[in-house]
PDB file of N, CA and C in Angstrom:
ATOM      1  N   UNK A   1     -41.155-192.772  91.028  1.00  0.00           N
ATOM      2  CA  UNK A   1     -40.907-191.352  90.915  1.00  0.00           C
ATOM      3  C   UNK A   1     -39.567-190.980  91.571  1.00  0.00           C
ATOM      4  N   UNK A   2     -39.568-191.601  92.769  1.00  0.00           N
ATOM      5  CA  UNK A   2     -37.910-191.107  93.704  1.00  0.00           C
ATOM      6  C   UNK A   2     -37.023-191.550  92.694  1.00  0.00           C
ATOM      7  N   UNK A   3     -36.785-192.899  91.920  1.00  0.00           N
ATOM      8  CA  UNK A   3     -36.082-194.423  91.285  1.00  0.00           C
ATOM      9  C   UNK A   3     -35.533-192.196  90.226  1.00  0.00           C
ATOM     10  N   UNK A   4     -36.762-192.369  89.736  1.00  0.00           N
ATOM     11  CA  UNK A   4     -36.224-191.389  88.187  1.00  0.00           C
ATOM     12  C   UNK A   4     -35.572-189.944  88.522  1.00  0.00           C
ATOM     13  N   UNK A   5     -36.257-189.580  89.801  1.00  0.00           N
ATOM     14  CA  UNK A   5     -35.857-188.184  90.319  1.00  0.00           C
ATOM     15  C   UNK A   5     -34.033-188.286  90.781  1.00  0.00           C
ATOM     16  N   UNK A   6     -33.788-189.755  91.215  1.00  0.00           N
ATOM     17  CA  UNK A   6     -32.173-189.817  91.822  1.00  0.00           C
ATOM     18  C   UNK A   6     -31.801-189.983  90.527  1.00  0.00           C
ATOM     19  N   UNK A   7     -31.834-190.986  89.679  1.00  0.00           N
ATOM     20  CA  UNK A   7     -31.328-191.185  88.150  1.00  0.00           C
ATOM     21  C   UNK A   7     -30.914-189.663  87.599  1.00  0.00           C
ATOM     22  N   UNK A   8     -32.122-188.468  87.449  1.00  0.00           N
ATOM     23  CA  UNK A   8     -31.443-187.659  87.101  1.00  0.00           C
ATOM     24  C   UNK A   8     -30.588-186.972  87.704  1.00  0.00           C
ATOM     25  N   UNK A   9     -30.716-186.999  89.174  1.00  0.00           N
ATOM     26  CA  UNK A   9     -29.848-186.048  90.212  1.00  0.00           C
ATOM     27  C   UNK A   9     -28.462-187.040  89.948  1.00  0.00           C
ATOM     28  N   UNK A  10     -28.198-188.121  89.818  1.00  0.00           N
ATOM     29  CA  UNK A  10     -26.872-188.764  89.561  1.00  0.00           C
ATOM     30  C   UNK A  10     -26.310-188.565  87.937  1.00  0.00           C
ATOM     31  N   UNK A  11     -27.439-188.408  87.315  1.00  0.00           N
ATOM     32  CA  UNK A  11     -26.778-188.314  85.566  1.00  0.00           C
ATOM     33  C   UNK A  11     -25.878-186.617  86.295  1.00  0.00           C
ATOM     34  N   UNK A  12     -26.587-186.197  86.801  1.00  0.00           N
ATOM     35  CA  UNK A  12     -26.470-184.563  86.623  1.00  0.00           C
ATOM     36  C   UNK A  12     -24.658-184.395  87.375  1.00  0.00           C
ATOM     37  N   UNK A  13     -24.702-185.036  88.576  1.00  0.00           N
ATOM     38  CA  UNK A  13     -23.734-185.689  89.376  1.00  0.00           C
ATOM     39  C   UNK A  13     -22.646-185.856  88.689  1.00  0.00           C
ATOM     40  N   UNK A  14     -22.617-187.373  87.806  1.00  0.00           N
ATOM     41  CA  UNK A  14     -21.274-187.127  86.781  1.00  0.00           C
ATOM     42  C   UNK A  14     -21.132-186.318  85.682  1.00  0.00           C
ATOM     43  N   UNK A  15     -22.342-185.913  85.231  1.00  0.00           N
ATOM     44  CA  UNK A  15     -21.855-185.039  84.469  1.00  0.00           C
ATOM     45  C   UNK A  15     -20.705-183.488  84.757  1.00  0.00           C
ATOM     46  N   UNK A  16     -21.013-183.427  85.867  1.00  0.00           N
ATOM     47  CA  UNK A  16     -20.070-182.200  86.667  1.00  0.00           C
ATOM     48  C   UNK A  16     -19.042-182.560  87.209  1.00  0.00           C
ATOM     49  N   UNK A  17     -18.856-183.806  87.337  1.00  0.00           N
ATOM     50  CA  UNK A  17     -17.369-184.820  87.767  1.00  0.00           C
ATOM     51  C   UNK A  17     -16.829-184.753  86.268  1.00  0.00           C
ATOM     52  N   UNK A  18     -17.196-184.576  85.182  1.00  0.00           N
ATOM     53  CA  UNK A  18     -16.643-185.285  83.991  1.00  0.00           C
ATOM     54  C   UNK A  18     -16.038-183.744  83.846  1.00  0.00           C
ATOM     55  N   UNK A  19     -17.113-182.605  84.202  1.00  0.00           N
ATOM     56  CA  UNK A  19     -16.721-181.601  83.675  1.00  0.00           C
ATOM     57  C   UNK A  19     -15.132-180.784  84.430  1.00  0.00           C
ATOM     58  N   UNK A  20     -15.699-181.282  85.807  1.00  0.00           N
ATOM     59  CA  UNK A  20     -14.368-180.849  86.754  1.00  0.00           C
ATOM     60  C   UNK A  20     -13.117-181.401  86.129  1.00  0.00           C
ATOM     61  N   UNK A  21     -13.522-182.505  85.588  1.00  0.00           N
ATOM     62  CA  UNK A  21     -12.117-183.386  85.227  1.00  0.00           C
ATOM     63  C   UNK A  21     -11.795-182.477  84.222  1.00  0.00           C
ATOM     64  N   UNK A  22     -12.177-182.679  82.883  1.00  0.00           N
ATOM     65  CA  UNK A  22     -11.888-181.800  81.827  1.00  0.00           C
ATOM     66  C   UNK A  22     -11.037-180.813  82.554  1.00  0.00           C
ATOM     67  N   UNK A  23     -11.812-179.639  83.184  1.00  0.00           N
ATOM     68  CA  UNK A  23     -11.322-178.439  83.373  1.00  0.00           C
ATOM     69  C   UNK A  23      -9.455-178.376  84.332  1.00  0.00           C
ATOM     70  N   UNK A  24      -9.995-179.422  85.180  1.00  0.00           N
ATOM     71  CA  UNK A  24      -8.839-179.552  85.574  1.00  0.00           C
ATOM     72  C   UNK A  24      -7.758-180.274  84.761  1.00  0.00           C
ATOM     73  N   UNK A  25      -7.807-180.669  84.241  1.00  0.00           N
ATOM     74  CA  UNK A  25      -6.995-180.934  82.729  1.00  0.00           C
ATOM     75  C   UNK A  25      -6.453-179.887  82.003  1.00  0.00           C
ATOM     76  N   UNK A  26      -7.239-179.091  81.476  1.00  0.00           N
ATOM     77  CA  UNK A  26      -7.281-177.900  80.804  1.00  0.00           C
ATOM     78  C   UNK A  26      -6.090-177.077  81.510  1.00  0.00           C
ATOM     79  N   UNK A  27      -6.791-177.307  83.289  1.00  0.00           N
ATOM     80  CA  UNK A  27      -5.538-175.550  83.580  1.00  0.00           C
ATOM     81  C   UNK A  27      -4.082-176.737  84.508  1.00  0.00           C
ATOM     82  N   UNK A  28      -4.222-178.118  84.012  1.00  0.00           N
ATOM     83  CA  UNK A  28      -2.861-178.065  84.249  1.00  0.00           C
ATOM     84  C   UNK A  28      -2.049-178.158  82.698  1.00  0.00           C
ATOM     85  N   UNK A  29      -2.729-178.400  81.793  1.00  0.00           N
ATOM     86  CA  UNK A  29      -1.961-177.631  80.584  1.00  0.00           C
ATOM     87  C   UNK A  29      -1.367-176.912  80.447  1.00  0.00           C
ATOM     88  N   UNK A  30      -2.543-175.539  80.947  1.00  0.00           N
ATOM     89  CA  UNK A  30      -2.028-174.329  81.059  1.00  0.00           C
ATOM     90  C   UNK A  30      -1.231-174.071  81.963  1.00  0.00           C
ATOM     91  N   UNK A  31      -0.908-174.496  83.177  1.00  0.00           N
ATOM     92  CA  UNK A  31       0.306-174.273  83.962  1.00  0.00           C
ATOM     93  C   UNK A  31       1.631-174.964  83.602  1.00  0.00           C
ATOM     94  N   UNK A  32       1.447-175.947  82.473  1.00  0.00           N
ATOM     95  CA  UNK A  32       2.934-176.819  82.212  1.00  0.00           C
ATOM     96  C   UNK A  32       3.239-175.481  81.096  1.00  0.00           C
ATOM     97  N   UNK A  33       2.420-175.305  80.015  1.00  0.00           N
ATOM     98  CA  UNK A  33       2.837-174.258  78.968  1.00  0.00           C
ATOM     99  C   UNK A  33       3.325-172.990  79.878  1.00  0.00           C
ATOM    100  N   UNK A  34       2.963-172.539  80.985  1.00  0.00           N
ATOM    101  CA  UNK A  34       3.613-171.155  81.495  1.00  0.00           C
ATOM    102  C   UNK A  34       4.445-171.560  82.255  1.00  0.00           C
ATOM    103  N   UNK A  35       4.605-172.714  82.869  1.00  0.00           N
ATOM    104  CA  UNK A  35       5.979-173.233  83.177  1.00  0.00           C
ATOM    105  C   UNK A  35       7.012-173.451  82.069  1.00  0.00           C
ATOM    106  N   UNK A  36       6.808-173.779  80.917  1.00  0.00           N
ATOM    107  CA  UNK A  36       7.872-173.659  79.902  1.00  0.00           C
ATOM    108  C   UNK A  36       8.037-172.785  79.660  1.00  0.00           C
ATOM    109  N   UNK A  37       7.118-171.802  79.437  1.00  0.00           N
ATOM    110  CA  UNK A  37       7.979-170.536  78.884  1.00  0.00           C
ATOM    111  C   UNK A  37       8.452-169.605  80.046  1.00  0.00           C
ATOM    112  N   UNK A  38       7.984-169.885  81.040  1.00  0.00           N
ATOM    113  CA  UNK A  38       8.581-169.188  82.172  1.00  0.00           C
ATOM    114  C   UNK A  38      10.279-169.625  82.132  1.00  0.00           C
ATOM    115  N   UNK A  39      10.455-171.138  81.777  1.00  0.00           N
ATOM    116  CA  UNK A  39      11.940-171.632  81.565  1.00  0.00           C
ATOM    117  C   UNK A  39      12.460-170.990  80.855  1.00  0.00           C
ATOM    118  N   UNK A  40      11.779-170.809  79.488  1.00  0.00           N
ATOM    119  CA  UNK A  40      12.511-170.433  78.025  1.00  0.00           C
ATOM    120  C   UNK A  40      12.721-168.625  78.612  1.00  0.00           C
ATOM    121  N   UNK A  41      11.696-168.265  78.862  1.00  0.00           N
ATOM    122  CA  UNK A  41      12.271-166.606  79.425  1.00  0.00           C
ATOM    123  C   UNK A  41      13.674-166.492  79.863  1.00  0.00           C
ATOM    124  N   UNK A  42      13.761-167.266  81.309  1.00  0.00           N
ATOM    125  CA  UNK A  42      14.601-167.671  81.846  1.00  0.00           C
ATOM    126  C   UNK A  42      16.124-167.683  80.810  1.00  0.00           C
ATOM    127  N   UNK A  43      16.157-168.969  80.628  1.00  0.00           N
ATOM    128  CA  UNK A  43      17.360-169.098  79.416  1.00  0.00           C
ATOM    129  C   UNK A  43      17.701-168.054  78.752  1.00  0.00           C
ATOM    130  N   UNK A  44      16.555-167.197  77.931  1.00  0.00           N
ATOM    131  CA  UNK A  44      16.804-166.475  77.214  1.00  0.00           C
ATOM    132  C   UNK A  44      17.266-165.242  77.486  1.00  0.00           C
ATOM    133  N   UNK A  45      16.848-164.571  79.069  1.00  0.00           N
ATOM    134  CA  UNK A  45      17.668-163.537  80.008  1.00  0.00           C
ATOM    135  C   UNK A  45      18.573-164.066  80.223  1.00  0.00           C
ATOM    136  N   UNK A  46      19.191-164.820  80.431  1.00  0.00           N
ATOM    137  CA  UNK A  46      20.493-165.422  81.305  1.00  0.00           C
ATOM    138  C   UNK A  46      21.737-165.204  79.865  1.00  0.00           C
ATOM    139  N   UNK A  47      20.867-166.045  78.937  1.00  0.00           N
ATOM    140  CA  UNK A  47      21.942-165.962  77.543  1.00  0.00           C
ATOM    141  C   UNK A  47      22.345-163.974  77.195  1.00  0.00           C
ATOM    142  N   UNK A  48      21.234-163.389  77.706  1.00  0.00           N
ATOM    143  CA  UNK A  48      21.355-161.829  77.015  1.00  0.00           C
ATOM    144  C   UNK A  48      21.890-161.340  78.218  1.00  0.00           C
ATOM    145  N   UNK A  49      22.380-161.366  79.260  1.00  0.00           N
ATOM    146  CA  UNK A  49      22.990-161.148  80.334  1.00  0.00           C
ATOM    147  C   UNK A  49      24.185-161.299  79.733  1.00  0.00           C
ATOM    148  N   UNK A  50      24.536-162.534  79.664  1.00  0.00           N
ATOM    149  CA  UNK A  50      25.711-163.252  79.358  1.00  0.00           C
ATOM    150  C   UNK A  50      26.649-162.474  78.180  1.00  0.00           C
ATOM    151  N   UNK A  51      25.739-162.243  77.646  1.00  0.00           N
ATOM    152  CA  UNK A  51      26.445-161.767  75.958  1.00  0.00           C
ATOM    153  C   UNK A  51      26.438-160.168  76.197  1.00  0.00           C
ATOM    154  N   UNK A  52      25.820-159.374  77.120  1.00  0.00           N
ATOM    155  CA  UNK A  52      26.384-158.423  77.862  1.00  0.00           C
ATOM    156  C   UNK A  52      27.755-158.102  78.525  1.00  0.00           C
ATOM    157  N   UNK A  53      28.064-159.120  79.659  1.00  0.00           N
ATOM    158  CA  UNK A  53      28.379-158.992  80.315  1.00  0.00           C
ATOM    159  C   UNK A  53      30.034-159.382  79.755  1.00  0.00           C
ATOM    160  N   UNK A  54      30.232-160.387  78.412  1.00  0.00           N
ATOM    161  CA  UNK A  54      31.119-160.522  77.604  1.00  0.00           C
ATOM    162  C   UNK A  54      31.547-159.680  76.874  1.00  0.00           C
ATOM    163  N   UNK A  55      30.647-158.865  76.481  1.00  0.00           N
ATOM    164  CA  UNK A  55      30.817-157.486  75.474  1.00  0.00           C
ATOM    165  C   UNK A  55      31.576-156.308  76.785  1.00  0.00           C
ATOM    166  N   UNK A  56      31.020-156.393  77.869  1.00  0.00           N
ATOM    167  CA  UNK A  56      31.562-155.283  78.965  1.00  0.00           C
ATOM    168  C   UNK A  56      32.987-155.620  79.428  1.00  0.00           C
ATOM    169  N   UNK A  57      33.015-156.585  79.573  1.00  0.00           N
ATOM    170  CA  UNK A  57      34.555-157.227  79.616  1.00  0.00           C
ATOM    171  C   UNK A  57      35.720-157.085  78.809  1.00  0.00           C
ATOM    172  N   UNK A  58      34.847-157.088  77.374  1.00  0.00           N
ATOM    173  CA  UNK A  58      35.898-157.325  76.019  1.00  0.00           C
ATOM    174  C   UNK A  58      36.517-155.721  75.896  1.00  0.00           C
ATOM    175  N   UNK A  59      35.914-154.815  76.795  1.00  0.00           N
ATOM    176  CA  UNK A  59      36.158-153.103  76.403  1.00  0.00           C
ATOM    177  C   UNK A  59      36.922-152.801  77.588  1.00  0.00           C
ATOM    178  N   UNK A  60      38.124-152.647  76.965  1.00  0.00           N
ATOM    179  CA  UNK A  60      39.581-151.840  77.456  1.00  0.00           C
ATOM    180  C   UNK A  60      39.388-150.789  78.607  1.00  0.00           C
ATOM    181  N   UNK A  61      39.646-150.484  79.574  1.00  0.00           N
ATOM    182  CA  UNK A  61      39.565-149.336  80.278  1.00  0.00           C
ATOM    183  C   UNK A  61      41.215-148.388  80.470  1.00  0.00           C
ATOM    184  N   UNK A  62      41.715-147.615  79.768  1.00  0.00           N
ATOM    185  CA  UNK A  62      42.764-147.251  79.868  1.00  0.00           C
ATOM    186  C   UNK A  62      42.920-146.184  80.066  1.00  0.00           C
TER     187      UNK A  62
END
């Protein structure tokens, strides 16, 4: 009776190790994808800054 009662308390065991794993999988996905686009934001303000700040330049003050 103990032999079957630990068997299931250990099935139950990895099964929640397997699941932690998964999950933690899952949200470092999700932190590499919002790390890229946190980059691509990035780039993409810097480029529209840029092309501002060329256009403010290119205008004469006389």
């Amino acid at each position: 009776m103990k032999i079957c009662w630990l068997w299931c308390e250990l099935k139950l065991l990895l099964a929640d190790i397997a699941r932690s794993v998964r999950l933690s999988e899952e949200v470092t996905r999700v932190s590499q994808h919002f790390g890229v686009l946190t980059i691509e934001f990035s780039r993409w303000l810097m480029d529209l800054v840029a092309r501002a700040v060329d256009r403010y330049d290119d205008i004469s003050v006389t």
